[in-house]
Each structure stands twice: as structure tokens, then as C-alpha cells.
C-alpha atoms as a PDB file:
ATOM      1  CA  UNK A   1      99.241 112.918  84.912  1.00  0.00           C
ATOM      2  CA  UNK A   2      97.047 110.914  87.406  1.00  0.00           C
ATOM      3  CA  UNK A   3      99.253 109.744  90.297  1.00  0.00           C
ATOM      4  CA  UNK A   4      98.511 105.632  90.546  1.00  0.00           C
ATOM      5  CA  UNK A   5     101.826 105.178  92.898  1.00  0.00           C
ATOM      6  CA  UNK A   6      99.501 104.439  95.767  1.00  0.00           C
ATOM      7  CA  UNK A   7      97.710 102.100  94.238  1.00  0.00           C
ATOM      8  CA  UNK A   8     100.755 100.184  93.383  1.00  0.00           C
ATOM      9  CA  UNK A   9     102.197 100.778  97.343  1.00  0.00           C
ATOM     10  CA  UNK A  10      99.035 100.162  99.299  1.00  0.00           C
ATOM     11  CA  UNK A  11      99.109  98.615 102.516  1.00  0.00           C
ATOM     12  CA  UNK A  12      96.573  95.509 102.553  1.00  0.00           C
ATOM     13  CA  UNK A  13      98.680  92.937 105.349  1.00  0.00           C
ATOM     14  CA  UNK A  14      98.130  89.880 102.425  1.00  0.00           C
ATOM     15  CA  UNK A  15     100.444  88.035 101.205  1.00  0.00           C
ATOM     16  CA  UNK A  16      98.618  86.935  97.773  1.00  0.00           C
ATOM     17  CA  UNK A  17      95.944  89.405  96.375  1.00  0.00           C
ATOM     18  CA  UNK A  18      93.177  87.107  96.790  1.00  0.00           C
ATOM     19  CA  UNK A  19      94.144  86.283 100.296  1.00  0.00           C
ATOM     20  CA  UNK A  20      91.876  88.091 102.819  1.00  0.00           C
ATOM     21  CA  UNK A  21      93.771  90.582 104.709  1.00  0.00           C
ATOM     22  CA  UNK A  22      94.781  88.825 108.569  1.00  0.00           C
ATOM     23  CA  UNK A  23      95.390  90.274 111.419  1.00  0.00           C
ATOM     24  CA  UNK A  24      98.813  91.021 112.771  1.00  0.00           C
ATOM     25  CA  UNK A  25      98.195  89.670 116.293  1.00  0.00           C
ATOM     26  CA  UNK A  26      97.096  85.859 114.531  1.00  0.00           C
ATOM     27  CA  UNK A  27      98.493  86.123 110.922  1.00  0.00           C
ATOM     28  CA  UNK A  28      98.153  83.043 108.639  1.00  0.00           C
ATOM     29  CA  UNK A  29     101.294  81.743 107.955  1.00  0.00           C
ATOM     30  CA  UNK A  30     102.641  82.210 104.384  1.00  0.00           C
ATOM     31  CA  UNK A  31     101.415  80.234 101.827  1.00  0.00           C
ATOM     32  CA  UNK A  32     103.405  79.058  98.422  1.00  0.00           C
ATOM     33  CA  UNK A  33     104.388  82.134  96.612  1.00  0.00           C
ATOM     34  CA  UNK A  34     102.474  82.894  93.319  1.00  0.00           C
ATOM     35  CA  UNK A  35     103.936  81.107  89.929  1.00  0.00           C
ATOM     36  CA  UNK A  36     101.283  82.521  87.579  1.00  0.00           C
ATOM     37  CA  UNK A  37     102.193  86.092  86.016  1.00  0.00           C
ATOM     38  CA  UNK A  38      98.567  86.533  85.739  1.00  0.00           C
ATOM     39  CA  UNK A  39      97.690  86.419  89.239  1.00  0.00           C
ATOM     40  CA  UNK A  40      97.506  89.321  91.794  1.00  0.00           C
ATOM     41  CA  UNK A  41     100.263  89.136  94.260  1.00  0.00           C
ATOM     42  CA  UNK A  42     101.084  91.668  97.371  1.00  0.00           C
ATOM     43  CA  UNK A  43     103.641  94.573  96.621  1.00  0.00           C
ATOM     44  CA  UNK A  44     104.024  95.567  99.598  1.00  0.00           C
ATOM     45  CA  UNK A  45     105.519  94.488 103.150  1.00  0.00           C
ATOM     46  CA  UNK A  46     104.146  96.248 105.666  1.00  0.00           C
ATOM     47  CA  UNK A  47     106.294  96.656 108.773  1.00  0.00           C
ATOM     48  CA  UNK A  48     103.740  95.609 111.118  1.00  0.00           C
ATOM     49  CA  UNK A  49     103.319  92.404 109.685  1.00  0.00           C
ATOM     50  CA  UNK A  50     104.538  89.569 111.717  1.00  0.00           C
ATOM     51  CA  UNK A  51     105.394  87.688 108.567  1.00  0.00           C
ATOM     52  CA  UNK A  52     107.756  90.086 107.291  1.00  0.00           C
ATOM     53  CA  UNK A  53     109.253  89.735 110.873  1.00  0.00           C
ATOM     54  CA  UNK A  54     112.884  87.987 111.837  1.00  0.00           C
ATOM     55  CA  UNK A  55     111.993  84.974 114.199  1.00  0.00           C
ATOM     56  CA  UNK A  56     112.860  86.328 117.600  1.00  0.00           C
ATOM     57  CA  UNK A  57     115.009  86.971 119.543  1.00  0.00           C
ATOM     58  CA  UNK A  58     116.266  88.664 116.105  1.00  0.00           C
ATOM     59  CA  UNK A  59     115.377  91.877 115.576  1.00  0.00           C
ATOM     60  CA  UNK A  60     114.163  93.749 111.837  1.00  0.00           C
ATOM     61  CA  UNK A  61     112.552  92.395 108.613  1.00  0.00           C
ATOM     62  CA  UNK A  62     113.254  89.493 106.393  1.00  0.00           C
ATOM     63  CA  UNK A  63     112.480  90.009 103.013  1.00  0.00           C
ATOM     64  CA  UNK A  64     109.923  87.428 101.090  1.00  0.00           C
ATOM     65  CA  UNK A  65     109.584  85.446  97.320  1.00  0.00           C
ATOM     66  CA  UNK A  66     105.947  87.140  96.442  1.00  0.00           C
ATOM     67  CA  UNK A  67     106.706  85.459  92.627  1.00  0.00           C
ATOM     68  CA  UNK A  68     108.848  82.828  90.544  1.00  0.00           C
ATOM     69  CA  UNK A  69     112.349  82.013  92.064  1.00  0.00           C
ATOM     70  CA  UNK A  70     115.343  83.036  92.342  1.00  0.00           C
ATOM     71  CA  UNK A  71     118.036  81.075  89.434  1.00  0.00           C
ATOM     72  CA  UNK A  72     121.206  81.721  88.191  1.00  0.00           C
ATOM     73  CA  UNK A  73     121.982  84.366  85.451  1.00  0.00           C
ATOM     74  CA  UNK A  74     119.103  86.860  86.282  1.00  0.00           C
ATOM     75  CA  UNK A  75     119.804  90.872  86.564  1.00  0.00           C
ATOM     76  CA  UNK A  76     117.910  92.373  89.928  1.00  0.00           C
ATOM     77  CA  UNK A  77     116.797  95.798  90.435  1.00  0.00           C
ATOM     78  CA  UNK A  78     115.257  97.455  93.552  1.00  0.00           C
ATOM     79  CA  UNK A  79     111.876  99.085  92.483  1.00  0.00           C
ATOM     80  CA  UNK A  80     112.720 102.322  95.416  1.00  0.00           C
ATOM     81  CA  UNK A  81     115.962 102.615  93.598  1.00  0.00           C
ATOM     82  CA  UNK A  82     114.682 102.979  89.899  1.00  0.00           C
ATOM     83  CA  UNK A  83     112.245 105.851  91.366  1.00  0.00           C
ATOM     84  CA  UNK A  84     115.182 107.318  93.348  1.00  0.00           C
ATOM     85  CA  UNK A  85     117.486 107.402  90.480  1.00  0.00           C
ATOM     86  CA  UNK A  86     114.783 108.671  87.536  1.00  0.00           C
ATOM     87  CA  UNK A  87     111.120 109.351  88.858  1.00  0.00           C
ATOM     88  CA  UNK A  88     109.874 110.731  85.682  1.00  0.00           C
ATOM     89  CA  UNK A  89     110.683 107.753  83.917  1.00  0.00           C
ATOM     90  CA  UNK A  90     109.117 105.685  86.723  1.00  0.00           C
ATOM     91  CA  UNK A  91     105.837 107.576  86.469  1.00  0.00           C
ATOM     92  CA  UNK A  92     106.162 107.341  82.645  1.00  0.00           C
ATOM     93  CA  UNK A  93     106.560 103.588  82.912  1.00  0.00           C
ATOM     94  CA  UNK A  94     104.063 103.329  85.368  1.00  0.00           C
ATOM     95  CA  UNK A  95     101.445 104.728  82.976  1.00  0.00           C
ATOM     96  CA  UNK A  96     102.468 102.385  80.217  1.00  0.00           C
ATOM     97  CA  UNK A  97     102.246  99.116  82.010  1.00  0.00           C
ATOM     98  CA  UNK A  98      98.581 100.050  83.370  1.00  0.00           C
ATOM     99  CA  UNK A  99      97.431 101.538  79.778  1.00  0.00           C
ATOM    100  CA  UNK A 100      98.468  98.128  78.622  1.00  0.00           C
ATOM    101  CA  UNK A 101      95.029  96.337  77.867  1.00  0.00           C
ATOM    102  CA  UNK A 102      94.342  92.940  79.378  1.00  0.00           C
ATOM    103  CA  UNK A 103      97.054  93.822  81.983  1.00  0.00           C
ATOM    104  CA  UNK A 104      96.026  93.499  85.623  1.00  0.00           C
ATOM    105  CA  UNK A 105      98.195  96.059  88.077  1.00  0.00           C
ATOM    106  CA  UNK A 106      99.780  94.197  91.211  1.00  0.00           C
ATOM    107  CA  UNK A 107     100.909  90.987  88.826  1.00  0.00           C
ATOM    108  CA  UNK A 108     103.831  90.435  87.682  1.00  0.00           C
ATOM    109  CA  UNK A 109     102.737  90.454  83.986  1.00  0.00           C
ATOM    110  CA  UNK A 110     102.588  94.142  84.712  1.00  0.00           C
ATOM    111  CA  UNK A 111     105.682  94.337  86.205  1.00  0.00           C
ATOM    112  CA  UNK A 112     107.101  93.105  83.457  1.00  0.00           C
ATOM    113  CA  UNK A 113     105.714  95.670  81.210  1.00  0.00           C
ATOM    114  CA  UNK A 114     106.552  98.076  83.860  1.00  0.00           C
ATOM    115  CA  UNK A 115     110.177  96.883  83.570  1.00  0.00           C
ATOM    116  CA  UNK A 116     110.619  96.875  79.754  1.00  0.00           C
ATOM    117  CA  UNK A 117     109.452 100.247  79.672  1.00  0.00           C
ATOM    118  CA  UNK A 118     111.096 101.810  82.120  1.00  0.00           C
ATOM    119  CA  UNK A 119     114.540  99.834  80.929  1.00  0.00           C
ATOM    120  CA  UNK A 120     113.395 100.445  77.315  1.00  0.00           C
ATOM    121  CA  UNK A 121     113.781  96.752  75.841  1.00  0.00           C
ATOM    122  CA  UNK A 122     111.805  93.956  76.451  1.00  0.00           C
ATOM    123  CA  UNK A 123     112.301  91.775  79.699  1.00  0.00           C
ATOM    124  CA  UNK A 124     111.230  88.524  81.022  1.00  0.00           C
ATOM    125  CA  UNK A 125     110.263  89.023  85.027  1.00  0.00           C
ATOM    126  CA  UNK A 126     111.066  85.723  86.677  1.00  0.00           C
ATOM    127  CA  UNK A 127     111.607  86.226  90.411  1.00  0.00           C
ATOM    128  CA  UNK A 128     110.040  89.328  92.736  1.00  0.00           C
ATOM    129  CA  UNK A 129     110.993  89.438  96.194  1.00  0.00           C
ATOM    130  CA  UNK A 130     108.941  91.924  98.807  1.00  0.00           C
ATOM    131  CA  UNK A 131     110.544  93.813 101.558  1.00  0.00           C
ATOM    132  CA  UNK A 132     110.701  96.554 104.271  1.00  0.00           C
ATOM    133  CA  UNK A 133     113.167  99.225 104.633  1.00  0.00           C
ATOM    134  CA  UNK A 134     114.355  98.434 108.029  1.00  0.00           C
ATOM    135  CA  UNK A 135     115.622 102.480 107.965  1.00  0.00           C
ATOM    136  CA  UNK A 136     112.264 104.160 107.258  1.00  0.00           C
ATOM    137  CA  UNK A 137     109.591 101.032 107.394  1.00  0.00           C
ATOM    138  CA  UNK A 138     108.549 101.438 103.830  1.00  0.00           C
ATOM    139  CA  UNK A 139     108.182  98.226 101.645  1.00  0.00           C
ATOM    140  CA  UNK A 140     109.905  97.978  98.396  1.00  0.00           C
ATOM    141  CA  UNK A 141     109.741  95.179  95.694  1.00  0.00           C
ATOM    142  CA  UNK A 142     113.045  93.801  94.041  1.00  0.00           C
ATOM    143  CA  UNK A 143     112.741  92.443  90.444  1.00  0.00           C
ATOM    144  CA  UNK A 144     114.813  89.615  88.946  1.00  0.00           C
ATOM    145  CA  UNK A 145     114.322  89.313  85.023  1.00  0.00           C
ATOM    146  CA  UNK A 146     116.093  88.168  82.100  1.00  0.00           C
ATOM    147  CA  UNK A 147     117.329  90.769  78.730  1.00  0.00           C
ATOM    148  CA  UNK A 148     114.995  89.469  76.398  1.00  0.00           C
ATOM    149  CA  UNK A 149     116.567  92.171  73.687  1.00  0.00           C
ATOM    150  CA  UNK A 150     119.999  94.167  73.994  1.00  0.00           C
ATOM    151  CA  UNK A 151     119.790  96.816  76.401  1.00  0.00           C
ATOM    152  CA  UNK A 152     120.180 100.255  74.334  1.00  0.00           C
ATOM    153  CA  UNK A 153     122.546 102.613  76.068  1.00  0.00           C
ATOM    154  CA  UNK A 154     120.258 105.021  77.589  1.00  0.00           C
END
């Protein structure tokens, strides 16, 4: 099986897709977050980027809305967490969402697919929040979707 987790986890400094990448001495500062599922958004939070910063004198990261928003009644997941806890069904998933045609990777449209798979019933993303793991630096993405079908005990 072809290993796309870098892909999905690659640094770029952006905070859209489309954005071009800044640098962290001057970085732009963040612009709306991205409402369209369509559209390429950043997965990852690099820990050297000022934006993902707490305003001094606070040290550590802040995490970031990268999609949607948040609103009441949504599940959340933490995408390090569903590798930790099953990473061949991650990979699995993975493979899925990008064999899906029409589907761009890094949007939330495939995170959705992503999602469904991985959770086995269909899901409706709504909110995705970017952040770094202040322990080890590493970004991670947390989904917030709705149970568009019963969840089957797994």
C-alpha cells in the first residue's frame, strides 16, 4: 500500500491552500477560514509559525478554525488519536477518501469521506480546527461532524 500520510501532514506555513506560503519572521495575518468543502485548506500547524503562536508574554500554541464553525450538537475527534487508536483502519480510510473520484485531498470534502470510512457510516464534516502538539511540535487536525446514519457498533 502506497504511504500518502505525508502528503496529508506536509509542512507548507499557509493557512489556506491557495495562500502562498509566508515567512515566519513577517507572516500575513490570518485570513477568514475556508466555508467551501471544495476548497483546499492547510492540515497542518507548523510549530514555527507565528500564527499558531499564543500572543506573548504567553507561552505554546493556540489552536485555529481552518473550516466551518464550531455549533452545538456536533461529535469531535482528534485525527492523531484515530491513528493512535487503529492505524490500519486509518491507512485503509485514507486510501478510500483519495480513490474517491472528483475528491480533492487537503479539503474537507475529503475529510469527510475520510471520516465516514474510517467511522463506517456516513458523516457530515462541519467544523475542522488545526493544531500543534505543544509535547512533541507535531500538528494534528480535530474534526467536528454530524451522524448522518446510526453508528454500527464496530
Amino acid at each position: 500500500m502506497k504511504n500518502r500520510l505525508p502528503n496529508l501532514i506536509g509542512i507548507d506555513g499557509c493557512y489556506n491552500w491557495d495562500d502562498p506560503p509566508q515567512s515566519a519572521v513577517t507572516p500575513e495575518p490570518l485570513r477568514p477560514h475556508v466555508t467551501s468543502k471544495d476548497a483546499r485548506i492547510v492540515t497542518d500547524a507548523h510549530y514555527s509559525d507565528p500564527r499558531f503562536h499564543n500572543p506573548p508574554p504567553s507561552l505554546g500554541y493556540r489552536e485555529r478554525t481552518v473550516f466551518g464553525e464550531d455549533r452545538t450538537g456536533l461529535r469531535y475527534e482528534y485525527s492523531d488519536r484515530l491513528f493512535q487508536w487503529d492505524p490500519v483502519k486509518y491507512r485503509a480510510a485514507v486510501e478510500v477518501a483519495s480513490g474517491k473520484p472528483g475528491v480533492k485531498e487537503r479539503t474537507a470534502r475529503w475529510f469527510e469521506e475520510y471520516l465516514s470510512e474510517y467511522l463506517g457510516h456516513r458523516v457530515n464534516i462541519v467544523h475542522i480546527i488545526a493544531g500543534v502538539n505543544q509535547s512533541n511540535g507535531y500538528s494534528y487536525l480535530i474534526y467536528g461532524f454530524e451522524d448522518l446514519d446510526t453508528p454500527s457498533q464496530q
